[in-house]
Protein backbone atom coordinates (compact mmCIF):
# COMPACT_ATOMS: atom_id res chain seq x y z
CA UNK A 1 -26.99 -26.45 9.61
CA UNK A 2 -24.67 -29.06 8.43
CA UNK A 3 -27.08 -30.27 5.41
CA UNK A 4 -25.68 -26.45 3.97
CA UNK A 5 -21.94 -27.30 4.07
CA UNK A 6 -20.92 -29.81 1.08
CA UNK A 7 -18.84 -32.64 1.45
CA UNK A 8 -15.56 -31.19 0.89
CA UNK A 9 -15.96 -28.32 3.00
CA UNK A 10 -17.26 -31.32 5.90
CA UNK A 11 -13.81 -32.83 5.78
CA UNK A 12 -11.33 -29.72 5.77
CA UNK A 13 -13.45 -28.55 9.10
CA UNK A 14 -12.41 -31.63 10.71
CA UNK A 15 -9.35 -32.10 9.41
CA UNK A 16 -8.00 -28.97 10.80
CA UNK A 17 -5.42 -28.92 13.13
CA UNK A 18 -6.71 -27.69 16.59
CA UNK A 19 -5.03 -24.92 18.77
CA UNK A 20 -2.42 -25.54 20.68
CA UNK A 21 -3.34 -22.98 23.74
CA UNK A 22 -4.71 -23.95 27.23
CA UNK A 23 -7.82 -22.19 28.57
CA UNK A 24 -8.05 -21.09 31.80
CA UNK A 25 -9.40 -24.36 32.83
CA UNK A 26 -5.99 -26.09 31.53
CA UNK A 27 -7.87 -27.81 29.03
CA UNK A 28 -6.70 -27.48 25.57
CA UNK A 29 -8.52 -25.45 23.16
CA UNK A 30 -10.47 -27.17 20.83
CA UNK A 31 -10.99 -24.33 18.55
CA UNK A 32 -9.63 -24.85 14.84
CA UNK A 33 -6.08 -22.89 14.65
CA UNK A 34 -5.28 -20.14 12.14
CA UNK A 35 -3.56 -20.80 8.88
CA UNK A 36 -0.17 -21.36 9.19
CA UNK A 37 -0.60 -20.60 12.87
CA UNK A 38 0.01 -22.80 16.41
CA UNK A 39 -3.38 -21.05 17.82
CA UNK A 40 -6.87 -20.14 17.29
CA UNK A 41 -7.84 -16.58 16.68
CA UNK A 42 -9.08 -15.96 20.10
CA UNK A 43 -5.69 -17.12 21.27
CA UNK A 44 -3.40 -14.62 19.41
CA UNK A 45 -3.10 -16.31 15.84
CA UNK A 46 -5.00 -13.14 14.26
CA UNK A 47 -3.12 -10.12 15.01
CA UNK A 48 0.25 -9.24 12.96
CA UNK A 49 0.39 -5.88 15.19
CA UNK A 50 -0.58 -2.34 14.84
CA UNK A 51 0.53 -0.90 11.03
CA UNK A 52 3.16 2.04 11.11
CA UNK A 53 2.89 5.35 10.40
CA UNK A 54 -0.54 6.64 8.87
CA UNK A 55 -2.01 3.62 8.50
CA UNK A 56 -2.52 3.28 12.14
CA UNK A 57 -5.88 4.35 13.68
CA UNK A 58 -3.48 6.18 16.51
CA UNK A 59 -1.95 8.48 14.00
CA UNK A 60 -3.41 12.01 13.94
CA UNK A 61 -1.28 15.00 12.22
CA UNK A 62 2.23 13.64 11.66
CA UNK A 63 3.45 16.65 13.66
CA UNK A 64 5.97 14.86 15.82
CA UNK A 65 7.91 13.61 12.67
CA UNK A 66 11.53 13.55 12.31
CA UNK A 67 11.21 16.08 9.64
CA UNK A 68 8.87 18.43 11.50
CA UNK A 69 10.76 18.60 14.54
CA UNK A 70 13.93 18.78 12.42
CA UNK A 71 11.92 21.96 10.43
CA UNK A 72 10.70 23.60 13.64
CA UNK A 73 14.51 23.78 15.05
CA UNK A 74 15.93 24.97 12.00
CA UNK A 75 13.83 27.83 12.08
CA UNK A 76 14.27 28.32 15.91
CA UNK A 77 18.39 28.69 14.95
CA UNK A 78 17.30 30.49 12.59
CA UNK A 79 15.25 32.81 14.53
CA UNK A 80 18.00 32.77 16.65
CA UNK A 81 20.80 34.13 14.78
CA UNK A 82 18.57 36.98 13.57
CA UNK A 83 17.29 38.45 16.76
């Protein structure tokens, strides 16, 4: 498996800093951490958090917006007044 890797790519694998998280053993992790990161991926240096709005995989009909609810009680007033 190593005879694949070339020599560069050798040294910046072991030249990487290591994580700086404890498993549950209370050893440290010897996983590789994340760019620009304290910690591995496994350890939380992956995830930025859940996108907003519709990007999110949560987000179904955008029927609770501000503007929809504001919509739905201007026409409730609006209802109102008439009847």
């Amino acid at each position: 498996m190593m005879d694949n890797l070339k020599d560069g790519e050798a040294r910046l694998l072991t030249n990487a800093p290591l994580c700086q998280a404890q498993t549950k053993r209370g050893t440290a992790c010897r996983c590789p951490a994340m760019k620009g990161k304290r910690v591995c991926r496994t350890h939380g240096g992956r995830s930025p958090g859940a996108p907003k709005g519709e990007r999110n995989g949560n987000w179904r009909h955008g029927g609770d917006t501000e503007e929809a609810v504001g919509l739905r009680r201007a026409a409730k007033a609006l209802i109102k007044a008439l009847g």
